[in-house]
PDB file of N, CA and C in Angstrom:
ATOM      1  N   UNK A   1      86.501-168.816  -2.045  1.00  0.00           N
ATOM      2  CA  UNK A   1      85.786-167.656  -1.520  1.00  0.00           C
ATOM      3  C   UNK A   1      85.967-167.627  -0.005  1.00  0.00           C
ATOM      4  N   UNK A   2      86.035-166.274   0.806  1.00  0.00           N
ATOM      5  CA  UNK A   2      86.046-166.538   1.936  1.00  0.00           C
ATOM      6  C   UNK A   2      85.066-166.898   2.760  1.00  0.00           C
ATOM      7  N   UNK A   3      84.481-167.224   3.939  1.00  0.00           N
ATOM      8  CA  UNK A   3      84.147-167.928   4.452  1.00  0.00           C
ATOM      9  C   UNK A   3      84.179-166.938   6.217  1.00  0.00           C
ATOM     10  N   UNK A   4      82.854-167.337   6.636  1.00  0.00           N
ATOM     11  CA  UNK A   4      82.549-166.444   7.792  1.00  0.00           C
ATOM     12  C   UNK A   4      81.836-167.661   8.697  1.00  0.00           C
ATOM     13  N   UNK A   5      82.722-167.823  10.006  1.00  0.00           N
ATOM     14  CA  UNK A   5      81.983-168.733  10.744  1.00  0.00           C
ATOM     15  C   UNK A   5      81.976-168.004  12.041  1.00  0.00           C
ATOM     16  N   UNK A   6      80.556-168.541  12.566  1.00  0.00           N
ATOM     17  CA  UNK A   6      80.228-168.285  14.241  1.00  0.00           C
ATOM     18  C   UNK A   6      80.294-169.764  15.046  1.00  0.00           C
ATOM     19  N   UNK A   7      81.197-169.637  15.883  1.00  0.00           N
ATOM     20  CA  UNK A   7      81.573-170.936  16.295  1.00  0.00           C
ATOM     21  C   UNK A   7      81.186-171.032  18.044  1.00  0.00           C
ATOM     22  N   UNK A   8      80.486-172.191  18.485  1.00  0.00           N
ATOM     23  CA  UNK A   8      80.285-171.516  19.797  1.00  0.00           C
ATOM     24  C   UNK A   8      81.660-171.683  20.821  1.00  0.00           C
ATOM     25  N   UNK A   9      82.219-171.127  21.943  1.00  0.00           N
ATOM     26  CA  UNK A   9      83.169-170.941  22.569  1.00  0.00           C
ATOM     27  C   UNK A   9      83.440-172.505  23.745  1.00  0.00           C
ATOM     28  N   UNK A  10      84.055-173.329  23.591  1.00  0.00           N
ATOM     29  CA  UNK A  10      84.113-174.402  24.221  1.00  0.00           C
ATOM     30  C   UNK A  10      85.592-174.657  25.268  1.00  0.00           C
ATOM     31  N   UNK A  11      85.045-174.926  26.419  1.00  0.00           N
ATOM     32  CA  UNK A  11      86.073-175.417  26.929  1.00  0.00           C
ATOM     33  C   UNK A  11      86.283-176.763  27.379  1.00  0.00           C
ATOM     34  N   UNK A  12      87.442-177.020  27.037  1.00  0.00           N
ATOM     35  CA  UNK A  12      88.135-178.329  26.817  1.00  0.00           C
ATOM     36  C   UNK A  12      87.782-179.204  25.797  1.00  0.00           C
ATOM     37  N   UNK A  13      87.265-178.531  24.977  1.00  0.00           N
ATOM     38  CA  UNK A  13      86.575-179.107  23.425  1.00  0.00           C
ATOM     39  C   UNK A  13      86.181-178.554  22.561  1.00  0.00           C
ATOM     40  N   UNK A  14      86.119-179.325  21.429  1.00  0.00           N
ATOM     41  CA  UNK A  14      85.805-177.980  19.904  1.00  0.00           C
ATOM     42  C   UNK A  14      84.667-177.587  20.313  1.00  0.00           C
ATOM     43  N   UNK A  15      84.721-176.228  19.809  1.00  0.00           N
ATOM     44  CA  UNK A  15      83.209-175.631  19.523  1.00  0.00           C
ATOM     45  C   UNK A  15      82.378-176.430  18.518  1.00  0.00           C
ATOM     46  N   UNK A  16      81.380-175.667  18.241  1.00  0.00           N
ATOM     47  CA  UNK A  16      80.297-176.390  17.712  1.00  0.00           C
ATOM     48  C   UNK A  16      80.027-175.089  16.431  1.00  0.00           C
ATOM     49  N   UNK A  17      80.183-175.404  15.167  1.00  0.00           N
ATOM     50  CA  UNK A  17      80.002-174.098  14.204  1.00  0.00           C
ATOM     51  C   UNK A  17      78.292-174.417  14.008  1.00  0.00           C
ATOM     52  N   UNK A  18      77.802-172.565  14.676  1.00  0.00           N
ATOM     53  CA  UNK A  18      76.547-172.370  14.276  1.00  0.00           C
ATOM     54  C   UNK A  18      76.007-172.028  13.214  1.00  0.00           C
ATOM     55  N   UNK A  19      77.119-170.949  12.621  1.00  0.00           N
ATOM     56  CA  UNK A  19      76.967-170.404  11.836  1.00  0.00           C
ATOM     57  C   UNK A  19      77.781-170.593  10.339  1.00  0.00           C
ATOM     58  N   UNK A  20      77.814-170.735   9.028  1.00  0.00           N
ATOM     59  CA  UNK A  20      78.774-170.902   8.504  1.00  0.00           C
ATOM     60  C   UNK A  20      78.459-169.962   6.384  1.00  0.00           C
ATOM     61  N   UNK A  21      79.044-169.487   6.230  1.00  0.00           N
ATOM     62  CA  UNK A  21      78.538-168.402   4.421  1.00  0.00           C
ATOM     63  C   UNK A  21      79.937-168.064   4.198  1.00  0.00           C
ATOM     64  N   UNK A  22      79.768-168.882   2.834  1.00  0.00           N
ATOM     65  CA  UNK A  22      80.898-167.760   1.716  1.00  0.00           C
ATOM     66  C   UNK A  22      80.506-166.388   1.716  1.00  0.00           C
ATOM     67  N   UNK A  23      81.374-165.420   1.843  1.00  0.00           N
ATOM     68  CA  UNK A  23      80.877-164.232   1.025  1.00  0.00           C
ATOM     69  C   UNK A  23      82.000-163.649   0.399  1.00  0.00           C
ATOM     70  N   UNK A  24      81.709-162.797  -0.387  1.00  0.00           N
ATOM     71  CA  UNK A  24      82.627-161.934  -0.945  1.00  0.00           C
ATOM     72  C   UNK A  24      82.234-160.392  -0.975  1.00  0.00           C
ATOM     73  N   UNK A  25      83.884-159.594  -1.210  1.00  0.00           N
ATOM     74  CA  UNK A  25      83.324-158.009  -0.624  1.00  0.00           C
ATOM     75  C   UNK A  25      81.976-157.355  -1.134  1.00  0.00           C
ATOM     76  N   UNK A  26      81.754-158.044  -2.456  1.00  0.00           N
ATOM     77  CA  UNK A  26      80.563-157.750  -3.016  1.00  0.00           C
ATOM     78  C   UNK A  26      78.718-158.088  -1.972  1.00  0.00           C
ATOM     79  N   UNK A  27      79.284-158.652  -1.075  1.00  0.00           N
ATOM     80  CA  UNK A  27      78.023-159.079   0.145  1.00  0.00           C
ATOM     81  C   UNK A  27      77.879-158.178   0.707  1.00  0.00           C
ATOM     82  N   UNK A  28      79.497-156.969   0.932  1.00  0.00           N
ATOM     83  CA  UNK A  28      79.383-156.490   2.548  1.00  0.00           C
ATOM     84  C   UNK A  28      78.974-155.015   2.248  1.00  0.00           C
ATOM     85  N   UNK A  29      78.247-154.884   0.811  1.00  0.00           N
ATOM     86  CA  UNK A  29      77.735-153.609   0.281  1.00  0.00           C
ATOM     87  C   UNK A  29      75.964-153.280   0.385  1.00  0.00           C
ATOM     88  N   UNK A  30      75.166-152.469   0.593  1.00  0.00           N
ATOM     89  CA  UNK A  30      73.977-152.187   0.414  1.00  0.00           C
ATOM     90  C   UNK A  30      73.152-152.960   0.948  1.00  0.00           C
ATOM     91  N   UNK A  31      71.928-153.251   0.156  1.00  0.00           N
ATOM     92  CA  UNK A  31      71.240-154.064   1.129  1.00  0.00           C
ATOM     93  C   UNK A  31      71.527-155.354   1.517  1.00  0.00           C
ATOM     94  N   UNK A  32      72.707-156.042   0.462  1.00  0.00           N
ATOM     95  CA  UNK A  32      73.433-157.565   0.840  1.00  0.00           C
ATOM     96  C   UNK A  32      74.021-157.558   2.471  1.00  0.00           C
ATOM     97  N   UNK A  33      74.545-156.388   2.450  1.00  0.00           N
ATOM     98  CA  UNK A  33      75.036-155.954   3.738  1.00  0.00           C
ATOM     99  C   UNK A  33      74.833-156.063   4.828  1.00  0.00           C
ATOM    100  N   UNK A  34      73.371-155.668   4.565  1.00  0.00           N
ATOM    101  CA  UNK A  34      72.578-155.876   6.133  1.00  0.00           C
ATOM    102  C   UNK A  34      72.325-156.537   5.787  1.00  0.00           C
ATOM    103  N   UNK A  35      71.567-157.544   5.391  1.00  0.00           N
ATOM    104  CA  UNK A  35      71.310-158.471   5.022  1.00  0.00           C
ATOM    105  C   UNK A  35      72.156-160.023   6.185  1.00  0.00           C
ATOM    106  N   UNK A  36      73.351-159.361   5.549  1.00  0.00           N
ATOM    107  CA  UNK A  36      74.438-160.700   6.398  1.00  0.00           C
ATOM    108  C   UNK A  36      74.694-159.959   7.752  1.00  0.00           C
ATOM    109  N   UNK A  37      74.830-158.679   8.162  1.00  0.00           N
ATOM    110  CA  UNK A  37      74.827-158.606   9.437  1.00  0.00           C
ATOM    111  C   UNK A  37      73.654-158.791  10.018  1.00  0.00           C
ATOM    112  N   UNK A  38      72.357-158.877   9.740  1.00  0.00           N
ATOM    113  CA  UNK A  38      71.197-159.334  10.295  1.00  0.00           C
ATOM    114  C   UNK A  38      71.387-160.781  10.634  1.00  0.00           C
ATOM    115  N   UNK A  39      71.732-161.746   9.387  1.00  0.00           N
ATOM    116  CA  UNK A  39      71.969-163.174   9.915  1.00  0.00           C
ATOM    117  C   UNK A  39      73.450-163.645  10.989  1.00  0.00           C
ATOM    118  N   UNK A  40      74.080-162.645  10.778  1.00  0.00           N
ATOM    119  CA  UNK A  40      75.435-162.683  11.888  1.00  0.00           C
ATOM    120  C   UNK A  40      74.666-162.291  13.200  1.00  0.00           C
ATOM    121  N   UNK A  41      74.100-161.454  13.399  1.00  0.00           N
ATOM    122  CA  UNK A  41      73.190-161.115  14.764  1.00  0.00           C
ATOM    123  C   UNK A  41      72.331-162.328  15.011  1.00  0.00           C
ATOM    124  N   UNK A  42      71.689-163.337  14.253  1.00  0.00           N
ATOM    125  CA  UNK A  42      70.981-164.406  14.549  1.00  0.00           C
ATOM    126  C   UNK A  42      72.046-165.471  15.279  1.00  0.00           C
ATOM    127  N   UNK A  43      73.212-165.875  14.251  1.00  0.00           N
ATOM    128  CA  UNK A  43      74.304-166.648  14.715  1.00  0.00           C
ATOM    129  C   UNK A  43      74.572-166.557  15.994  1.00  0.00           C
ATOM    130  N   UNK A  44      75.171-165.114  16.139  1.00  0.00           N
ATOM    131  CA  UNK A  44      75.613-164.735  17.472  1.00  0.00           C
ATOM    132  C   UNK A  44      74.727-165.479  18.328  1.00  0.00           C
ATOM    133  N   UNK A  45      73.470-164.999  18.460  1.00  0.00           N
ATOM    134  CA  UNK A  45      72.123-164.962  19.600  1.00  0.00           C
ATOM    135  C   UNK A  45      72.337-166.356  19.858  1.00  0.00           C
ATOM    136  N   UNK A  46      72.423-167.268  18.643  1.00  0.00           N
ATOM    137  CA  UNK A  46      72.205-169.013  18.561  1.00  0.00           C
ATOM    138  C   UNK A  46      73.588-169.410  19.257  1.00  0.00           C
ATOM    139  N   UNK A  47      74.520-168.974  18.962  1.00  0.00           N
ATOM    140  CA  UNK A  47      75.667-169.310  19.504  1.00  0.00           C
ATOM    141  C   UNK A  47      75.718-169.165  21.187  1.00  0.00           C
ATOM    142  N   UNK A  48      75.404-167.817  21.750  1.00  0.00           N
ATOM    143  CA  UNK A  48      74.982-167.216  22.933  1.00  0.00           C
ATOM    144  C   UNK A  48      73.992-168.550  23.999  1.00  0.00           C
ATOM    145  N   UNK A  49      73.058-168.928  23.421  1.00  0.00           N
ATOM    146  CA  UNK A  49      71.827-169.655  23.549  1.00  0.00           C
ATOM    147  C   UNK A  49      72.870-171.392  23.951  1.00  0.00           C
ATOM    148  N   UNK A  50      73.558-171.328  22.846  1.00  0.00           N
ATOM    149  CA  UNK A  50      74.187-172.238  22.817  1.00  0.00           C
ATOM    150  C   UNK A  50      75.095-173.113  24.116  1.00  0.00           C
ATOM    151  N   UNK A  51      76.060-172.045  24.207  1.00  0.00           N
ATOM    152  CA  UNK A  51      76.828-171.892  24.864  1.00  0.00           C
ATOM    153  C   UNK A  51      75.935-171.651  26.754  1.00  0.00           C
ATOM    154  N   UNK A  52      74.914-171.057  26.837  1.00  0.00           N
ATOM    155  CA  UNK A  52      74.267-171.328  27.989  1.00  0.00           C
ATOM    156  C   UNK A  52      74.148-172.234  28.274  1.00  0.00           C
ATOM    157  N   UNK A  53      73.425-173.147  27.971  1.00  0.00           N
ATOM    158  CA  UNK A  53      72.666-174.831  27.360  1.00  0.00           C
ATOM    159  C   UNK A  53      74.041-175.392  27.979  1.00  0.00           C
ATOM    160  N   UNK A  54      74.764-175.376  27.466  1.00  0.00           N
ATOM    161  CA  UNK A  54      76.040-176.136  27.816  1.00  0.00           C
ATOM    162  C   UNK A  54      76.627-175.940  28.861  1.00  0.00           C
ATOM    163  N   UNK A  55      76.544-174.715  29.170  1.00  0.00           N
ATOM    164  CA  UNK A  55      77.211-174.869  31.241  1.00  0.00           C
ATOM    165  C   UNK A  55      75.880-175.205  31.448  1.00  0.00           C
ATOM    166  N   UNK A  56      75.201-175.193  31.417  1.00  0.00           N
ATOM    167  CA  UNK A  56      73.895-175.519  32.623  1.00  0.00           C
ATOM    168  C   UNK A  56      74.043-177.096  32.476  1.00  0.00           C
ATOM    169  N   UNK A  57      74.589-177.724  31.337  1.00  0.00           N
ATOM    170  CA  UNK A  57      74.223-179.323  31.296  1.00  0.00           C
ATOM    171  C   UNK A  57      75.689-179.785  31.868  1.00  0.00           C
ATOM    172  N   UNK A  58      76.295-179.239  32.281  1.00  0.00           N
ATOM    173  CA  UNK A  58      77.752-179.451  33.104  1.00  0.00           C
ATOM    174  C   UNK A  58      77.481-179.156  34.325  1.00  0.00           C
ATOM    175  N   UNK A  59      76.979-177.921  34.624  1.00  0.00           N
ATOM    176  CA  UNK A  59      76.951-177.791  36.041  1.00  0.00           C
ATOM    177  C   UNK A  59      75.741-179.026  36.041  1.00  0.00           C
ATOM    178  N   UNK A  60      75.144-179.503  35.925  1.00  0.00           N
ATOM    179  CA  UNK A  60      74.234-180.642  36.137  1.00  0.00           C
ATOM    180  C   UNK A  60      74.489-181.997  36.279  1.00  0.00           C
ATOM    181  N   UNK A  61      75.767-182.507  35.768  1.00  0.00           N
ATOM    182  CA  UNK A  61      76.162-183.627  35.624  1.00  0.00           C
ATOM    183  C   UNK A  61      76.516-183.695  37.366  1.00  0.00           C
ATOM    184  N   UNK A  62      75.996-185.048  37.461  1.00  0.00           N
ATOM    185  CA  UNK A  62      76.505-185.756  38.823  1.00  0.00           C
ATOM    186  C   UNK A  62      78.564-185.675  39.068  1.00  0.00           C
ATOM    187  N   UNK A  63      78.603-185.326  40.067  1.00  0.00           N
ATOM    188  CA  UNK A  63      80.262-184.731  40.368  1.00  0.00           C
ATOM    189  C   UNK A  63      80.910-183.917  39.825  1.00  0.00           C
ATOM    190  N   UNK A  64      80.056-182.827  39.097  1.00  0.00           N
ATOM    191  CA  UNK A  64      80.322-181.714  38.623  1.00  0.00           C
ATOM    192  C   UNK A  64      80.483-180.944  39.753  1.00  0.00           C
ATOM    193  N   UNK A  65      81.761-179.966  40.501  1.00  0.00           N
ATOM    194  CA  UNK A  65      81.972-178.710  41.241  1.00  0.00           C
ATOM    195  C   UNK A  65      81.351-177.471  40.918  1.00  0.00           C
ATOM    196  N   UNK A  66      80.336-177.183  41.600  1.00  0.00           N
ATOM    197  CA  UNK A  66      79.608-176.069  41.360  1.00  0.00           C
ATOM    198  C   UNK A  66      81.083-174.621  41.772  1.00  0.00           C
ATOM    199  N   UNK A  67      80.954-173.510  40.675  1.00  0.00           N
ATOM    200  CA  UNK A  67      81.998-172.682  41.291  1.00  0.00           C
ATOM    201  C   UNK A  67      81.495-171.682  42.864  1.00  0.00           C
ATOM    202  N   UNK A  68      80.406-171.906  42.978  1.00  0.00           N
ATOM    203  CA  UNK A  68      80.152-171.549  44.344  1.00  0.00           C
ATOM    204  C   UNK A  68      80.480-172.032  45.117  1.00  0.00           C
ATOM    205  N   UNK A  69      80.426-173.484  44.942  1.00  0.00           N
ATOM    206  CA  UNK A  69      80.953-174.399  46.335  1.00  0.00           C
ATOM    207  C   UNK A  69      81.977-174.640  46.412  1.00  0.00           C
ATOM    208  N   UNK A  70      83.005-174.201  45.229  1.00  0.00           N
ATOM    209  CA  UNK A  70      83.881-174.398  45.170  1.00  0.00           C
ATOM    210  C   UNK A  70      85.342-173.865  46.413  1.00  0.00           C
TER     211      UNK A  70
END
């Protein structure tokens, strides 16, 4: 079955999968529909959230180049 992942965006390293559902075309109909784009809009947000968290804990690390000072 196929398979729908939200993965968060990483640099210089794997992402991190937030999100992960089989579905089939039979999901992407009626109320199944929204249904999974409601939880794809959660993913996203978590992924988003995610991916903040993570530059802020880089720009934080001791001898990290801030791009301002850069």
């Amino acid at each position: 079955m196929t398979q729908i992942l939200v993965v968060t965006e990483a640099s210089g390293a794997e992402g991190k999968v937030v999100y992960s559902e089989s579905v089939g075309s039979v999901h992407l109909e009626g109320r199944a529909g929204a249904q999974l784009v409601e939880r794809l809009r959660w993913a996203v947000g978590d992924a988003q959230v995610a991916e903040h968290r993570a530059r802020l804990r880089a720009a934080t690390r001791p001898g990290t180049k801030h791009p301002a000072a850069a």
